[in-house]
Protein backbone atom coordinates (compact mmCIF):
# COMPACT_ATOMS: atom_id res chain seq x y z
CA UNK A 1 -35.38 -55.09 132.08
CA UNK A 2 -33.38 -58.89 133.01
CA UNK A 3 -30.39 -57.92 134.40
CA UNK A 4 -27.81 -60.27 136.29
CA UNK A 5 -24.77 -59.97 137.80
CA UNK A 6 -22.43 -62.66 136.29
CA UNK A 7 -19.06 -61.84 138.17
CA UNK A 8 -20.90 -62.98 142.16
CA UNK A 9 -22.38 -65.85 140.69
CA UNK A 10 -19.15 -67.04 139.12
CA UNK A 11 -16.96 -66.25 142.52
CA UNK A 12 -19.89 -67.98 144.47
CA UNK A 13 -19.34 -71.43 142.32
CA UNK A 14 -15.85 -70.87 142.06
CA UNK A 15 -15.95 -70.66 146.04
CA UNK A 16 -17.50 -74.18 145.68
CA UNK A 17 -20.85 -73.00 146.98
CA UNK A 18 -24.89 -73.90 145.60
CA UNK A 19 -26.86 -70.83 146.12
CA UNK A 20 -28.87 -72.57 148.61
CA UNK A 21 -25.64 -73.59 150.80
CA UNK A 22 -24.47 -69.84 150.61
CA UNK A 23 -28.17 -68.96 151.45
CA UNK A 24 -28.08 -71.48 154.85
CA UNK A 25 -24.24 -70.32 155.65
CA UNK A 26 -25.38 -66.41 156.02
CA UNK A 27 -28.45 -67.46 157.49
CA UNK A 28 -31.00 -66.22 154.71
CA UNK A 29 -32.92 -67.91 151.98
CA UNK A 30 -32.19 -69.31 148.78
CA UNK A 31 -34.50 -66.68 147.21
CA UNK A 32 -31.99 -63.73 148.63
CA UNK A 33 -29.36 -64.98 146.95
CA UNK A 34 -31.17 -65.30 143.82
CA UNK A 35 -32.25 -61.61 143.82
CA UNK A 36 -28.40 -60.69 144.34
CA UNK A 37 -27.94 -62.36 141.86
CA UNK A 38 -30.33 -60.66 139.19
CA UNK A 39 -29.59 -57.31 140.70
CA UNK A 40 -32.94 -57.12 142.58
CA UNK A 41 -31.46 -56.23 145.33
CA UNK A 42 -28.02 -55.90 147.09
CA UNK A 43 -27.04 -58.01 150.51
CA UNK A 44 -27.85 -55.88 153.88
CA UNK A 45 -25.10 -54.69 155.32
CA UNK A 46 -24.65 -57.26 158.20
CA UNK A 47 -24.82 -60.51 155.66
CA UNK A 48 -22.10 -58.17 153.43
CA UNK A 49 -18.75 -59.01 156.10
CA UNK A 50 -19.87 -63.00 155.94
CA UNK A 51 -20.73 -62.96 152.32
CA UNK A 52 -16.97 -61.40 151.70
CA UNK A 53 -15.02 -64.20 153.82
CA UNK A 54 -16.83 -67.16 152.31
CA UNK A 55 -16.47 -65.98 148.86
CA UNK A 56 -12.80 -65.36 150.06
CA UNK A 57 -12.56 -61.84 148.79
CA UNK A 58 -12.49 -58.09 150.94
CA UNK A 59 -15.10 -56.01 150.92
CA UNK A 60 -14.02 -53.62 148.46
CA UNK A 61 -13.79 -56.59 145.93
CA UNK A 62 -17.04 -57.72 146.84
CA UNK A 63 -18.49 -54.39 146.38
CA UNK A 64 -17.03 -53.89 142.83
CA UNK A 65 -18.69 -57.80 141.95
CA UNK A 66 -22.07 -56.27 143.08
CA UNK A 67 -21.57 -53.05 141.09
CA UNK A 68 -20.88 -54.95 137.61
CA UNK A 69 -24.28 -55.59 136.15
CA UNK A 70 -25.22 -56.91 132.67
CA UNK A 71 -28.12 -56.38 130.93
CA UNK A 72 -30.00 -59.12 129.45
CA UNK A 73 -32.67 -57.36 127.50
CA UNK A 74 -31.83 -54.16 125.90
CA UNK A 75 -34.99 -52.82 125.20
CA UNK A 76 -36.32 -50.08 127.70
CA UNK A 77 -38.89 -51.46 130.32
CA UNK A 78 -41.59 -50.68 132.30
CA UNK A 79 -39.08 -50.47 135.31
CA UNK A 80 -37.03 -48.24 133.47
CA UNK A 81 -39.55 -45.63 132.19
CA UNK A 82 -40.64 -45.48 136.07
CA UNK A 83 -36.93 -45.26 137.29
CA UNK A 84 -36.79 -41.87 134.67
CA UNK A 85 -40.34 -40.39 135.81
CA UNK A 86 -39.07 -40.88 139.10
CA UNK A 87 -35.15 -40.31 139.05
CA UNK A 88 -34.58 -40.49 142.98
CA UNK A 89 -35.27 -44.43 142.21
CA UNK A 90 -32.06 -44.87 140.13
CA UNK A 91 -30.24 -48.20 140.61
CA UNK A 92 -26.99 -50.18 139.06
CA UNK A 93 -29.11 -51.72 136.53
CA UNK A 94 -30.59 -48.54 134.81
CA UNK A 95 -27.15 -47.21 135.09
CA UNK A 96 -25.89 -50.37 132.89
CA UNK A 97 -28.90 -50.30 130.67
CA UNK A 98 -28.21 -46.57 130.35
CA UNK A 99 -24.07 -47.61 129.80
CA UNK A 100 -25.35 -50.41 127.14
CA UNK A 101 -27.27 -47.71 125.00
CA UNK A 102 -23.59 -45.88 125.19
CA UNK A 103 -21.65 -48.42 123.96
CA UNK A 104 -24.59 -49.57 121.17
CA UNK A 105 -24.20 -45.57 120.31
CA UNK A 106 -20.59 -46.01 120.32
CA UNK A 107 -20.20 -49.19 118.08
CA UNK A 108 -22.79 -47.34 115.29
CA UNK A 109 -19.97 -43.94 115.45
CA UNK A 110 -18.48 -45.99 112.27
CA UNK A 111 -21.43 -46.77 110.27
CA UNK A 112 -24.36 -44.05 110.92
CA UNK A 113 -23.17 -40.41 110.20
CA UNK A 114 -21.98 -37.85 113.28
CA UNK A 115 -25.18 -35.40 112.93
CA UNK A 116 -27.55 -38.69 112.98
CA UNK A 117 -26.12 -39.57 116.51
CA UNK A 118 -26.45 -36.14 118.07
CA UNK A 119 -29.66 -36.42 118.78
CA UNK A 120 -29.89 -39.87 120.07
CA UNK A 121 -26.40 -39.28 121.79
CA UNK A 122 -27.84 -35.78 123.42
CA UNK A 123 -31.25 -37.32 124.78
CA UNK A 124 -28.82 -40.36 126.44
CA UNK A 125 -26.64 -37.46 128.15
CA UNK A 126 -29.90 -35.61 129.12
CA UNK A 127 -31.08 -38.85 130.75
CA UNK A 128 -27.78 -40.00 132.27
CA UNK A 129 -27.55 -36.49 133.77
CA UNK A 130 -30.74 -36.20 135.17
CA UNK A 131 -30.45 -39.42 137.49
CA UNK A 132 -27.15 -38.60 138.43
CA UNK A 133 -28.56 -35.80 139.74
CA UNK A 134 -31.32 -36.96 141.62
CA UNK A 135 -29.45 -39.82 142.87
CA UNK A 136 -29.71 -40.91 146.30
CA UNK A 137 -27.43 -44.04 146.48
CA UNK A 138 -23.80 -43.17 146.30
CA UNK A 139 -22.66 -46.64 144.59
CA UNK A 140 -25.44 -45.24 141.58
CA UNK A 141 -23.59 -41.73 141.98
CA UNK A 142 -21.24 -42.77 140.95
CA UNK A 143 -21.55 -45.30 138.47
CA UNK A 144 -23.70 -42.63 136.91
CA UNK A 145 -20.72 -39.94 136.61
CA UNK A 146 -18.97 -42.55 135.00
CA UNK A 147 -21.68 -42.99 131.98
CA UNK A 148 -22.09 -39.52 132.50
CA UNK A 149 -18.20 -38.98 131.51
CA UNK A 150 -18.29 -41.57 128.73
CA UNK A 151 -21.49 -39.39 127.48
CA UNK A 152 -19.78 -35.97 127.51
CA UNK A 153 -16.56 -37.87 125.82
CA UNK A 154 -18.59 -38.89 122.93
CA UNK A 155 -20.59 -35.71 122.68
CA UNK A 156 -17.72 -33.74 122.18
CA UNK A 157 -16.56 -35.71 119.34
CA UNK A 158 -19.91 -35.73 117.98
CA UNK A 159 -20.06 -31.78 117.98
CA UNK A 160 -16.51 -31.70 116.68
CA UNK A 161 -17.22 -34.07 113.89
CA UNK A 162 -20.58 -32.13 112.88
CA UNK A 163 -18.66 -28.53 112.85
């Protein structure tokens, strides 16, 4: 599943910064910054502190840029089928692909009838709920209770609309 995150890459330009002169200011590679980026991976905590000040923002802010992923591709992936046989594996890009499905869900609540969605809507809450629950990273906890929230919301008016 592509996945980026838009909001770094836009500070990091904004900041006036190539990926490869970010790269050489934390003392890394090009290539790191790049998998940032795409939600590969996340900075190590020591680059984290340096990455905040030259992108002029706290670490809190920088925190929420890394935790807003998009998804590129919307159908389910390799990657994700592996992160759901093996939920301890969970990271902020199945949460998003699992919050995209939500909001595709959502958009349809118009269009398809209430007793149609239930099912689709249940298995989504069944999925969100299992990798919340065998999370291990507490950035993905969370995130997930969120979708997990957003889930329940919409069940309920599912179940209310079918009684």
């Amino acid at each position: 599943m592509a996945a980026e995150r838009v909001r770094p890459a836009q500070r990091r330009k904004a900041s006036g910064f190539t990926q490869e002169e970010l790269a050489t200011l934390l003392g890394g590679e090009r290539t790191a910054v790049v998998r940032w980026e795409s939600a590969e991976t996340e900075p190590q905590p020591w680059h984290r502190p340096r990455l905040a000040q030259a992108l002029g923002i706290s670490g809190d802010q920088l925190q929420e840029l890394l935790d807003d992923i998009t998804v590129i591709q919307r159908q389910p992936s390799e990657r994700m089928n592996y992160v759901l046989q093996h939920p301890g594996s969970a990271d902020l890009v199945a949460v998003a692909y699992l919050y995209e499905q939500l909001r595709q869900l959502d958009e349809s609540y118009d269009q398809a009838s209430s007793a149609g969605l239930l099912g689709p809507a249940g298995h989504l809450h069944g999925q969100v709920e299992l990798l919340r629950e065998n999370a291990t990273n507490p950035h993905v906890r969370r995130a997930l209770f969120e979708v997990e929230a957003d889930s329940a919301t919409f069940m309920g008016q599912l179940v209310w609309d079918v009684s």
